[in-house]
PDB file of N, CA and C in Angstrom:
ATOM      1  N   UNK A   1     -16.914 -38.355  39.005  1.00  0.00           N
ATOM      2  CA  UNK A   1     -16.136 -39.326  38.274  1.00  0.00           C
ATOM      3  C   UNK A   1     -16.499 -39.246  36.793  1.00  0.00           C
ATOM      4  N   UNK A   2     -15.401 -39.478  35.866  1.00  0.00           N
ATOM      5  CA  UNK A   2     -15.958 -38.949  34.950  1.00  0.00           C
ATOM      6  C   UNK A   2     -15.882 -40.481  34.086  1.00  0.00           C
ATOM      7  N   UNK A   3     -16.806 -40.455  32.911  1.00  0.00           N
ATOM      8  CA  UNK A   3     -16.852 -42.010  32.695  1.00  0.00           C
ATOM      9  C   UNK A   3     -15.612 -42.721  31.814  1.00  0.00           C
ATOM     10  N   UNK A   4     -15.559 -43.484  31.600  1.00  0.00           N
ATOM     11  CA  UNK A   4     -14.272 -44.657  30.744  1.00  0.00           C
ATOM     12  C   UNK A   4     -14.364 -44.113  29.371  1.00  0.00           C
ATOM     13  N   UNK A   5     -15.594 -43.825  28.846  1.00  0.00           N
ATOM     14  CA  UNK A   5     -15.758 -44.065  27.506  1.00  0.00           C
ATOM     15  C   UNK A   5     -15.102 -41.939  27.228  1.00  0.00           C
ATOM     16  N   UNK A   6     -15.408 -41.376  28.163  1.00  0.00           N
ATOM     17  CA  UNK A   6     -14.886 -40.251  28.028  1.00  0.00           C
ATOM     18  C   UNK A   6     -13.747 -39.561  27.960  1.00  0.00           C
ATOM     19  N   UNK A   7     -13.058 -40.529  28.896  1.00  0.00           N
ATOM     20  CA  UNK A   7     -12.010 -40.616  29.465  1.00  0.00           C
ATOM     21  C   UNK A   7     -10.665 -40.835  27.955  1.00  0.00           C
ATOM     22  N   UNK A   8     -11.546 -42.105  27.436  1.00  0.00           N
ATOM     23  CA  UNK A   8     -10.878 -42.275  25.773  1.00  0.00           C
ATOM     24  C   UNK A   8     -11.121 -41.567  25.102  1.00  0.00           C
ATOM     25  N   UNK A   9     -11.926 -40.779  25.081  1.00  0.00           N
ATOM     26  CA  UNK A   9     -12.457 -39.754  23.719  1.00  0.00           C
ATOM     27  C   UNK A   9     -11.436 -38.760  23.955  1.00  0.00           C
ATOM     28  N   UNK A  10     -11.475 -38.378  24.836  1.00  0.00           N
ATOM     29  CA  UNK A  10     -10.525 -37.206  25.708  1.00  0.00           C
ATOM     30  C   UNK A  10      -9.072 -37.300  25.508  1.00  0.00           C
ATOM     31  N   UNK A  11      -8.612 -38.499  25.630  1.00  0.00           N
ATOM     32  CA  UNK A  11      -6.907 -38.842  25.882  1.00  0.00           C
ATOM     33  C   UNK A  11      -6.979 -38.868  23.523  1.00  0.00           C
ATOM     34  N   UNK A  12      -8.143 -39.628  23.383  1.00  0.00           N
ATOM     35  CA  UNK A  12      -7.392 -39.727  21.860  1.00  0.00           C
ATOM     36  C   UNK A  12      -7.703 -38.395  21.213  1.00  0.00           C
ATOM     37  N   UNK A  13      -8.379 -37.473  21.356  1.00  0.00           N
ATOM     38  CA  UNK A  13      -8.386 -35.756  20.946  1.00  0.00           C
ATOM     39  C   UNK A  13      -6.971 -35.029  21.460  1.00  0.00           C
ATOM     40  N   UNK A  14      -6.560 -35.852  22.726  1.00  0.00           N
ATOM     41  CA  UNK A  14      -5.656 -34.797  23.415  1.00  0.00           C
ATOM     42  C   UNK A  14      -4.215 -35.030  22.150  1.00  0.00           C
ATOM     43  N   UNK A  15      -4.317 -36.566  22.024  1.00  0.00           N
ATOM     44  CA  UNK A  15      -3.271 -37.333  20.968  1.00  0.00           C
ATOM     45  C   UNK A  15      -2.947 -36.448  19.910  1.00  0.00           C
ATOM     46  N   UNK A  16      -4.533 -36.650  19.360  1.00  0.00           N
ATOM     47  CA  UNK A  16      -4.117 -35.924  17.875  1.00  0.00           C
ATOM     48  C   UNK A  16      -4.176 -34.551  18.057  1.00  0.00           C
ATOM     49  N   UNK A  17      -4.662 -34.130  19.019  1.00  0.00           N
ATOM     50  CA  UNK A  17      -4.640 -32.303  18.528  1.00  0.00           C
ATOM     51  C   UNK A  17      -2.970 -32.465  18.766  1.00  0.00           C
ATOM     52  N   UNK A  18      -1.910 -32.650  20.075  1.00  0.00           N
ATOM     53  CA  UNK A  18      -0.795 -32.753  19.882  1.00  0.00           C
ATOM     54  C   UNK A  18      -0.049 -32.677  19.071  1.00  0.00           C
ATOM     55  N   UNK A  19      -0.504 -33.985  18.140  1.00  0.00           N
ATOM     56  CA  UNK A  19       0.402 -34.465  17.059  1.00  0.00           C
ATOM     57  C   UNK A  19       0.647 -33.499  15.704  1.00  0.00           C
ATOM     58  N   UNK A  20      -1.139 -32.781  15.893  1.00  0.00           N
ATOM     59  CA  UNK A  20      -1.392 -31.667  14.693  1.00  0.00           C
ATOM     60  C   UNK A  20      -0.124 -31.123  15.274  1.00  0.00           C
ATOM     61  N   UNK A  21      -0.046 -30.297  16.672  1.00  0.00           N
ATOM     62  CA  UNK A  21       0.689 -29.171  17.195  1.00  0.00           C
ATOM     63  C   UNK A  21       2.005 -29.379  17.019  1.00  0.00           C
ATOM     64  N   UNK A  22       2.500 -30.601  17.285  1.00  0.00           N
ATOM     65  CA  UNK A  22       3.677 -31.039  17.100  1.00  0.00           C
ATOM     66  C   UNK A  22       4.434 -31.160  15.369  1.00  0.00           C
ATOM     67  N   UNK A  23       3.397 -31.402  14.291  1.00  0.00           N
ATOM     68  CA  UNK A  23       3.584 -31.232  12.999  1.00  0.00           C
ATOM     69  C   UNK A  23       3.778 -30.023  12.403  1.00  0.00           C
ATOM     70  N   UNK A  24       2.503 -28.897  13.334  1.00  0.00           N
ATOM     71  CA  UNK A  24       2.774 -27.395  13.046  1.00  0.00           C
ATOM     72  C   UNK A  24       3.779 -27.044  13.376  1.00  0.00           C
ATOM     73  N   UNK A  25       4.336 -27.116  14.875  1.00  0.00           N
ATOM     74  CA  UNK A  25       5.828 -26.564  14.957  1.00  0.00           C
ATOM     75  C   UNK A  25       6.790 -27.134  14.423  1.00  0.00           C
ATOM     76  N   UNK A  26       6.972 -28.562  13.547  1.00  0.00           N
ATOM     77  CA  UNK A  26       8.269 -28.736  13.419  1.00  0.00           C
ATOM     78  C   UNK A  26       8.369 -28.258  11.639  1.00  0.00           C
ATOM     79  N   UNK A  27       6.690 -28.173  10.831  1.00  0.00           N
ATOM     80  CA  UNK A  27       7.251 -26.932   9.167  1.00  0.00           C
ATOM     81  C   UNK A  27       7.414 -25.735   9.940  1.00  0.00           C
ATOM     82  N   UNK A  28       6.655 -25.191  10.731  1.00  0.00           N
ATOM     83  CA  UNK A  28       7.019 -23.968  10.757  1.00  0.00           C
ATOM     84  C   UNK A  28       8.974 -23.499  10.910  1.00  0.00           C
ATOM     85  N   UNK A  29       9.511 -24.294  11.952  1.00  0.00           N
ATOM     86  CA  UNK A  29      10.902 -24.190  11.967  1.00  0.00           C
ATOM     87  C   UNK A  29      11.573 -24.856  10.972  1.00  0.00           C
ATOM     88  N   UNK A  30      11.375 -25.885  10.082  1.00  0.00           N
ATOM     89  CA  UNK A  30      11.728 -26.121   8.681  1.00  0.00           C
ATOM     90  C   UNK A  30      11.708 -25.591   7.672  1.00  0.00           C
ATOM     91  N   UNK A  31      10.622 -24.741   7.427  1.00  0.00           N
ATOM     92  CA  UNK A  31      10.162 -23.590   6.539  1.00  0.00           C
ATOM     93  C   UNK A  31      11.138 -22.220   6.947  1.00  0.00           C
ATOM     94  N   UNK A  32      10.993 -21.916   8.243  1.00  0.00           N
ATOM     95  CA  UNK A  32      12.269 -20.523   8.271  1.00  0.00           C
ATOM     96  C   UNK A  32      13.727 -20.682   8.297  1.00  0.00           C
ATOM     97  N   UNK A  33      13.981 -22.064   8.822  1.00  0.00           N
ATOM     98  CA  UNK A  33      15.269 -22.636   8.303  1.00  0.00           C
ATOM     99  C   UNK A  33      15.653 -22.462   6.697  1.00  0.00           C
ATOM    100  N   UNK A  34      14.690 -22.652   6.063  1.00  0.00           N
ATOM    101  CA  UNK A  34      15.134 -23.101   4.555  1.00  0.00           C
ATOM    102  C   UNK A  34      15.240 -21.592   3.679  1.00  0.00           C
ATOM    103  N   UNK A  35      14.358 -20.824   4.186  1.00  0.00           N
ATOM    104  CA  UNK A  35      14.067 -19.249   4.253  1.00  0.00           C
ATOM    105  C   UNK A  35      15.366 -18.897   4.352  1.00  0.00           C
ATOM    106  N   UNK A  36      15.669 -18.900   5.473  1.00  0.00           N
ATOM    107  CA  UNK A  36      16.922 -18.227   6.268  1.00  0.00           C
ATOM    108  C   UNK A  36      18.394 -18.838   5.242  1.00  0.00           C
ATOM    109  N   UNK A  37      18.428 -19.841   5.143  1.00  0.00           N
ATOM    110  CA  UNK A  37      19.293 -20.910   4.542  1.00  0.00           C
ATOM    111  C   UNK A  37      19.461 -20.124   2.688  1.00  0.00           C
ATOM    112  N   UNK A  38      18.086 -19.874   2.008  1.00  0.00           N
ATOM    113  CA  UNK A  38      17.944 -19.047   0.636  1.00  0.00           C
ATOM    114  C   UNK A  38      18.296 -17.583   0.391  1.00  0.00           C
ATOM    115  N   UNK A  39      17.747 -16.994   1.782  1.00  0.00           N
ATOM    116  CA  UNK A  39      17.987 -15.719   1.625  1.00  0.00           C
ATOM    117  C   UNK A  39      19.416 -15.537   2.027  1.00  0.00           C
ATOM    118  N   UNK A  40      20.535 -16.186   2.823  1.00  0.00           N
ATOM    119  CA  UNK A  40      21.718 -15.948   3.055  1.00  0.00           C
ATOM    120  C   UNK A  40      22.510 -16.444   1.658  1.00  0.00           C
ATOM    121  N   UNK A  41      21.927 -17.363   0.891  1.00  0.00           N
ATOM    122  CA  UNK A  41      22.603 -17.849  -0.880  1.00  0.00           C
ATOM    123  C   UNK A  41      22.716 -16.315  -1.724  1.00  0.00           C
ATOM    124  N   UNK A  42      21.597 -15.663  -1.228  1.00  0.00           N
ATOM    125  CA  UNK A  42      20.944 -14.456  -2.286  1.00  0.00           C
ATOM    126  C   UNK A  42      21.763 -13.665  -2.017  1.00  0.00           C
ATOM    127  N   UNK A  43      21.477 -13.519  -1.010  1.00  0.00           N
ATOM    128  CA  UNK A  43      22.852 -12.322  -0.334  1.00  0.00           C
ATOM    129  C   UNK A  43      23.918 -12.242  -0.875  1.00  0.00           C
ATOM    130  N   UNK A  44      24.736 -13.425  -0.954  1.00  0.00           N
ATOM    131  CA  UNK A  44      25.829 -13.663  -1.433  1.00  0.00           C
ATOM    132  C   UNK A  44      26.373 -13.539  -2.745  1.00  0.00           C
ATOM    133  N   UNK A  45      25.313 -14.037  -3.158  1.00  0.00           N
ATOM    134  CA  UNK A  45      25.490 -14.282  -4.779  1.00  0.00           C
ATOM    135  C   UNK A  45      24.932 -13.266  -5.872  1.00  0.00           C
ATOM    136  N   UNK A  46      24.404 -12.458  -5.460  1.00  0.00           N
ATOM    137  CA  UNK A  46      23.503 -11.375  -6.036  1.00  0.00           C
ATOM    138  C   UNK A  46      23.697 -10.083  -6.083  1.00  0.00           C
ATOM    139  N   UNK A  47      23.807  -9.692  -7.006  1.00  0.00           N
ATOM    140  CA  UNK A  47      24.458  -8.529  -7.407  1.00  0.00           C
ATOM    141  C   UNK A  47      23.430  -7.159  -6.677  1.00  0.00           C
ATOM    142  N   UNK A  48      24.497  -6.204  -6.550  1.00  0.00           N
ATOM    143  CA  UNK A  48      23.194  -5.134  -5.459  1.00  0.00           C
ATOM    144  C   UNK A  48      22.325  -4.516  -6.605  1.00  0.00           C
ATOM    145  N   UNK A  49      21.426  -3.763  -6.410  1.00  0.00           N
ATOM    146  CA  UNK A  49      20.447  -3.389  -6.751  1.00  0.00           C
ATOM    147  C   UNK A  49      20.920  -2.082  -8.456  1.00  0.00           C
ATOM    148  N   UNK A  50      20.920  -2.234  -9.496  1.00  0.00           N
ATOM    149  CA  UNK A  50      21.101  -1.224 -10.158  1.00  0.00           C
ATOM    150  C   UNK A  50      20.085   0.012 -10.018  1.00  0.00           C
ATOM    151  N   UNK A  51      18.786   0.144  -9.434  1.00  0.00           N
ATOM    152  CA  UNK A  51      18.338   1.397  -9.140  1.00  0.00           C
ATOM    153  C   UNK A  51      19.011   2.465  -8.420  1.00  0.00           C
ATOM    154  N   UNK A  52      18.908   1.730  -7.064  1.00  0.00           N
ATOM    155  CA  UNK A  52      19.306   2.031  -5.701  1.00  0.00           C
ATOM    156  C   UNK A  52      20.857   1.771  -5.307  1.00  0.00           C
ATOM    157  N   UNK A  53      21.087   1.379  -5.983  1.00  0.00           N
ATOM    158  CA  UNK A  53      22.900   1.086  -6.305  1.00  0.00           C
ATOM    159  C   UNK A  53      23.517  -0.138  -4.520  1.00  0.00           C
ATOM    160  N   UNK A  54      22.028  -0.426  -4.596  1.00  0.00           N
ATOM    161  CA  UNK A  54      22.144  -1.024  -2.735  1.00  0.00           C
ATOM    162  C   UNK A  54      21.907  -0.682  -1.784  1.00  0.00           C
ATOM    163  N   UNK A  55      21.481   0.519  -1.908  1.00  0.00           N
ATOM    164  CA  UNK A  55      20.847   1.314  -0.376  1.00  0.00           C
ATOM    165  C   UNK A  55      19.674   0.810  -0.116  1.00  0.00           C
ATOM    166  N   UNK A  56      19.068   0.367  -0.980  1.00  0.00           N
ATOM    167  CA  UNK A  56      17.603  -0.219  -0.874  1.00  0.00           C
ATOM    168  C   UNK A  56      16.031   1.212  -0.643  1.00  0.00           C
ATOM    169  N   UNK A  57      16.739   2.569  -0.867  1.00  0.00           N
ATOM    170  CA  UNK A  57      16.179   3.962  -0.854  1.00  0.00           C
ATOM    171  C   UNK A  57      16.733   4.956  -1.711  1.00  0.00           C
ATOM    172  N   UNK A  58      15.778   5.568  -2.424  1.00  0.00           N
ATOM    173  CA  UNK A  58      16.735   6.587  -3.001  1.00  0.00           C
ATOM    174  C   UNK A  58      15.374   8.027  -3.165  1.00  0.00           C
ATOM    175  N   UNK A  59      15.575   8.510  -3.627  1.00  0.00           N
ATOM    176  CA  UNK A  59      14.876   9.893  -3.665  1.00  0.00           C
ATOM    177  C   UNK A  59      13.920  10.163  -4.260  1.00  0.00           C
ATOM    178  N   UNK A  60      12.798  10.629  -3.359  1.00  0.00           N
ATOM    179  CA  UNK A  60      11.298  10.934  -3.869  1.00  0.00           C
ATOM    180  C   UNK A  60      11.347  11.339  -5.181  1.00  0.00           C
ATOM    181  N   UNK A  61      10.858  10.506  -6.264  1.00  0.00           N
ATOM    182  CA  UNK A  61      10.448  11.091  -7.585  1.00  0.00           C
ATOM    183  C   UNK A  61       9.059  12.098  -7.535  1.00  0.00           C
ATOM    184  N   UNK A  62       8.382  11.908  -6.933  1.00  0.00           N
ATOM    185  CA  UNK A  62       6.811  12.801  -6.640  1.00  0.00           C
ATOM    186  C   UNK A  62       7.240  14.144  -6.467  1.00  0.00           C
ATOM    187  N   UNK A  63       8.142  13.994  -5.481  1.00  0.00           N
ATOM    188  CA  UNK A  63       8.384  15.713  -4.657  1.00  0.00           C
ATOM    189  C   UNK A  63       9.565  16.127  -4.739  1.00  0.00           C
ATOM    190  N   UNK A  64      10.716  15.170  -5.411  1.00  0.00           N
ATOM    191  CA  UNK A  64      11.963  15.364  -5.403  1.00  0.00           C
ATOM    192  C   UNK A  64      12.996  15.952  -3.825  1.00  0.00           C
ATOM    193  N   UNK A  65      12.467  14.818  -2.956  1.00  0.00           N
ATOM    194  CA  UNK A  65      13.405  15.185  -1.700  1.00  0.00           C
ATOM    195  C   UNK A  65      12.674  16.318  -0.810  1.00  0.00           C
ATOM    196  N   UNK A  66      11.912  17.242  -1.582  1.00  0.00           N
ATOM    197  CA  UNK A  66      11.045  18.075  -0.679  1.00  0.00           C
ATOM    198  C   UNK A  66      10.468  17.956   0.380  1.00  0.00           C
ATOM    199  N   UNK A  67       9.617  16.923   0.401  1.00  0.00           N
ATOM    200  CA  UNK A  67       9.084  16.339   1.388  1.00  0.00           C
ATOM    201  C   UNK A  67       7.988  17.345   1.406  1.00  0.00           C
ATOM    202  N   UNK A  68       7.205  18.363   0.311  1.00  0.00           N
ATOM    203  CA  UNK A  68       5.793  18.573   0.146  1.00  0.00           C
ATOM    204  C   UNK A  68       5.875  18.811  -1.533  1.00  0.00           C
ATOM    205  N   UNK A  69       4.666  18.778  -2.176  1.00  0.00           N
ATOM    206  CA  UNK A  69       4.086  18.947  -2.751  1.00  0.00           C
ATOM    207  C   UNK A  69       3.363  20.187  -2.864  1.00  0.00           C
ATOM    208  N   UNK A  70       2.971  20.804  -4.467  1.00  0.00           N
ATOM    209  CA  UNK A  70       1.972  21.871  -4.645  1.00  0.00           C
ATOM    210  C   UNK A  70       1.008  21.411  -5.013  1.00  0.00           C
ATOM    211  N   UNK A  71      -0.154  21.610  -4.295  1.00  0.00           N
ATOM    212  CA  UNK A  71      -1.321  21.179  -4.793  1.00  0.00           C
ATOM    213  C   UNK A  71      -2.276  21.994  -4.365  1.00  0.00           C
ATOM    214  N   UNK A  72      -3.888  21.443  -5.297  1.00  0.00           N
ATOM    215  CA  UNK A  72      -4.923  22.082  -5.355  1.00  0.00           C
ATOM    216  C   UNK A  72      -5.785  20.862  -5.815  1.00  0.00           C
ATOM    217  N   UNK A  73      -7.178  21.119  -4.957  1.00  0.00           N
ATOM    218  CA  UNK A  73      -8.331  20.615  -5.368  1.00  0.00           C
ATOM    219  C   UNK A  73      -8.827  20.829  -6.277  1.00  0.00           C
ATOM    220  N   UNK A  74      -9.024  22.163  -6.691  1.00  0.00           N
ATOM    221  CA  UNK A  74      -9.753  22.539  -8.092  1.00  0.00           C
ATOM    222  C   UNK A  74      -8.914  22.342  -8.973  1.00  0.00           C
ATOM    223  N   UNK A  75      -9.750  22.609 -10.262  1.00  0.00           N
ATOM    224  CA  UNK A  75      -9.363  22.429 -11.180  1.00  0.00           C
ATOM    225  C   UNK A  75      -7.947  23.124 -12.036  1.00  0.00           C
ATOM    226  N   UNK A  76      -8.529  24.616 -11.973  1.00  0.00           N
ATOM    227  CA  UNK A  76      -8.028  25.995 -12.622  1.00  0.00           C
ATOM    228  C   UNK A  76      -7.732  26.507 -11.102  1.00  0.00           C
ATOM    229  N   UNK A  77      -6.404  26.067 -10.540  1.00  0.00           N
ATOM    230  CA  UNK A  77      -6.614  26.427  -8.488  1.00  0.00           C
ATOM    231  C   UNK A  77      -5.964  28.187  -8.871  1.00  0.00           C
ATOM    232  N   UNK A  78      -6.318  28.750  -7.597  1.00  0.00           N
ATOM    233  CA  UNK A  78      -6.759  29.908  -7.512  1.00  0.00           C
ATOM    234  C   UNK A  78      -5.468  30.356  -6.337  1.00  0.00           C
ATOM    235  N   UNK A  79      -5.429  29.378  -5.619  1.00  0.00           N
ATOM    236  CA  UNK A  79      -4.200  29.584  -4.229  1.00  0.00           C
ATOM    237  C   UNK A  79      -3.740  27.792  -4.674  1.00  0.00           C
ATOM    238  N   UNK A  80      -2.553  27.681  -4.278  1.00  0.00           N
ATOM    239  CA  UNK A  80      -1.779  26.363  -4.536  1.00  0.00           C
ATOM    240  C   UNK A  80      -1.127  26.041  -2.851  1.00  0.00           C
ATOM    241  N   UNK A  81      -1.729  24.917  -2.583  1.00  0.00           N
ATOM    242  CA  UNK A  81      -1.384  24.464  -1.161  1.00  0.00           C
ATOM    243  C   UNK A  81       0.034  23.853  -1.127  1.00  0.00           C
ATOM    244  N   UNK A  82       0.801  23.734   0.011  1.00  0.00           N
ATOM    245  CA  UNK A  82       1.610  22.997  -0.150  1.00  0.00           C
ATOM    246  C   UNK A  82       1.394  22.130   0.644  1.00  0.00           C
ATOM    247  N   UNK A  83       1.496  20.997   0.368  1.00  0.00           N
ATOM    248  CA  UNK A  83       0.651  19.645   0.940  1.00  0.00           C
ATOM    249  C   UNK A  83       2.021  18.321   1.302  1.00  0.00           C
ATOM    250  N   UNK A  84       1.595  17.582   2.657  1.00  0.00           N
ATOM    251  CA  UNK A  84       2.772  16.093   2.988  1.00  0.00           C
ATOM    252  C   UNK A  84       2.962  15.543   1.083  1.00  0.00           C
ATOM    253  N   UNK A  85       4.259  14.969   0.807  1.00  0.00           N
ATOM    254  CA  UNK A  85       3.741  14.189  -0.047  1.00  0.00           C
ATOM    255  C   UNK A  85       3.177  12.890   0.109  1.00  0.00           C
ATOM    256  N   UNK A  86       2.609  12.178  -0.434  1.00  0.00           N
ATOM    257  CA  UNK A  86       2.330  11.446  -0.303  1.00  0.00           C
ATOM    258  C   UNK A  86       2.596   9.999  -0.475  1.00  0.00           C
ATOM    259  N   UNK A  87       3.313  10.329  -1.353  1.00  0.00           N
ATOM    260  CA  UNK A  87       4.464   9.159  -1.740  1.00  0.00           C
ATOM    261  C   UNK A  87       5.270   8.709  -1.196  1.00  0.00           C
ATOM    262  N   UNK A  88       6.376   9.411  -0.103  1.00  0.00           N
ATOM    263  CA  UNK A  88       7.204   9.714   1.017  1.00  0.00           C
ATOM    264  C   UNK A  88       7.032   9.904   2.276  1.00  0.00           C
ATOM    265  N   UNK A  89       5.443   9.932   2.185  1.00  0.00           N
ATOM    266  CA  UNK A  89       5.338  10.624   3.850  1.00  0.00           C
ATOM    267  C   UNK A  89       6.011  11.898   4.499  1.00  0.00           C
ATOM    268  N   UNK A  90       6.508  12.463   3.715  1.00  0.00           N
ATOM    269  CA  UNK A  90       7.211  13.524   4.467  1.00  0.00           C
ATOM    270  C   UNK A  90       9.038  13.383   4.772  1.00  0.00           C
ATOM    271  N   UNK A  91       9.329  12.065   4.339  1.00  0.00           N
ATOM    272  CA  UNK A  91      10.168  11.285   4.503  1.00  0.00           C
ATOM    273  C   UNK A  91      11.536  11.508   3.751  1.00  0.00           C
ATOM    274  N   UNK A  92      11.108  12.441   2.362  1.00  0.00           N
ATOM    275  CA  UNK A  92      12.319  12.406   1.388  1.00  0.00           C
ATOM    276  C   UNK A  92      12.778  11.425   0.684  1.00  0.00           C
ATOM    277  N   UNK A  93      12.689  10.320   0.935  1.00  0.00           N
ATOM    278  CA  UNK A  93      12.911   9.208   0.313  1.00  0.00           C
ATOM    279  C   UNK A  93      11.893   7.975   0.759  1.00  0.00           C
ATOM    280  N   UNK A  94      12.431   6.930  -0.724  1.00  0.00           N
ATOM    281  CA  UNK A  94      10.917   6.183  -0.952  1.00  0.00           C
ATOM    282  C   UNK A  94      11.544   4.768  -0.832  1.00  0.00           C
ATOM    283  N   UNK A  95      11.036   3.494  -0.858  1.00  0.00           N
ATOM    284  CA  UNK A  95      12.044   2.480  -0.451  1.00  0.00           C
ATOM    285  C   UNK A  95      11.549   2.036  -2.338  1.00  0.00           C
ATOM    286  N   UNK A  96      12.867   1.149  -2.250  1.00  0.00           N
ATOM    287  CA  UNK A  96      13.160   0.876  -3.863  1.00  0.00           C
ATOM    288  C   UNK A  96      12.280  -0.217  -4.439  1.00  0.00           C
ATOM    289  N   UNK A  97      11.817   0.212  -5.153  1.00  0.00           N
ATOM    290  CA  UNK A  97      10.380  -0.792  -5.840  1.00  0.00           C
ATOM    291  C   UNK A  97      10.857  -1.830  -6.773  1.00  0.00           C
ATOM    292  N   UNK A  98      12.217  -1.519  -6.934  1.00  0.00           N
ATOM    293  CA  UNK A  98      12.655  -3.025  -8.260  1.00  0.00           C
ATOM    294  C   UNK A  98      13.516  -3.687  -7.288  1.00  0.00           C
ATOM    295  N   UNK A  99      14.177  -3.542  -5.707  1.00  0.00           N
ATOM    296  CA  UNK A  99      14.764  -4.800  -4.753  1.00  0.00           C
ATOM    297  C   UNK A  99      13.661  -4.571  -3.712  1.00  0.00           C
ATOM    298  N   UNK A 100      12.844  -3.842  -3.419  1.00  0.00           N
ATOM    299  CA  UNK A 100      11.676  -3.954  -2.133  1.00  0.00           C
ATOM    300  C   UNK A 100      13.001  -3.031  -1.128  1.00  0.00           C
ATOM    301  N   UNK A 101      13.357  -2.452  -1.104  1.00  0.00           N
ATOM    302  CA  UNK A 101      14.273  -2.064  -0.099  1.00  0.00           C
ATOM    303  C   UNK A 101      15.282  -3.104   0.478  1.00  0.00           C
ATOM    304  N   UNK A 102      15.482  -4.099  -0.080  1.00  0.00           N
ATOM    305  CA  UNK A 102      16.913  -5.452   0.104  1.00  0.00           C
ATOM    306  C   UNK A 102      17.984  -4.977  -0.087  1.00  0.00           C
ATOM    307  N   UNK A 103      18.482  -4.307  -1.374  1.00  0.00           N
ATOM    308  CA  UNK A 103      19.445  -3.752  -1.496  1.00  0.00           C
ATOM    309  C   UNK A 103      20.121  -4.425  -2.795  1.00  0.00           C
ATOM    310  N   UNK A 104      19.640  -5.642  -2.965  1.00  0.00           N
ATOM    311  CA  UNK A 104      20.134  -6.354  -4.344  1.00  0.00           C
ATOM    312  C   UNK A 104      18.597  -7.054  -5.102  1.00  0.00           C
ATOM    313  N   UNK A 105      18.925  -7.493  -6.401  1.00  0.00           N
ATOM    314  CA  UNK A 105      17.566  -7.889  -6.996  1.00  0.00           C
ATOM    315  C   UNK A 105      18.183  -9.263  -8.020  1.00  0.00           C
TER     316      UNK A 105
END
């Protein structure tokens, strides 16, 4: 049996941790509502991206679309590797650094 005085400690922890839980979930779905609600204004209203013209990607400046690189460790190199770039991953294209890859800014 467990005692009275525990019994209250117990039910009023169970209360408030709840109430925390119940406060956390209802910003969290207020907060992506309002998110969701801003970013669909932006969309709309916002002109696409003048880099990327809106694709939100456009073409490796490092390697120019290559998708490797010439490189060397040394200094004065002696043999020239051709190496992933690194900028691209191998990828050819890079996502657009003035919209983040969105497509407008």
């Amino acid at each position: 049996m467990i005692p009275k005085q525990f019994r209250i400690l117990g039910k009023g922890a169970a209360i408030v941790f709840g109430g925390f839980m119940t406060l956390n979930l209802a910003a969290t779905v207020a907060i992506g509502a309002f998110r969701s609600v801003a970013e669909r204004n932006r969309r709309k209203f916002a002109l696409p991206c003048g880099v990327c013209k809106g694709k939100g990607f456009y073409l490796c400046k490092l390697c120019n679309g290559n998708a490797t690189i010439k490189w060397s460790p040394l200094y004065d190199p002696i043999h020239i590797n051709p190496c992933v770039c690194p900028t691209c991953d191998g990828n050819r294209v890079q996502r657009c650094l003035n919209c983040l890859g969105k497509g407008y800014s």
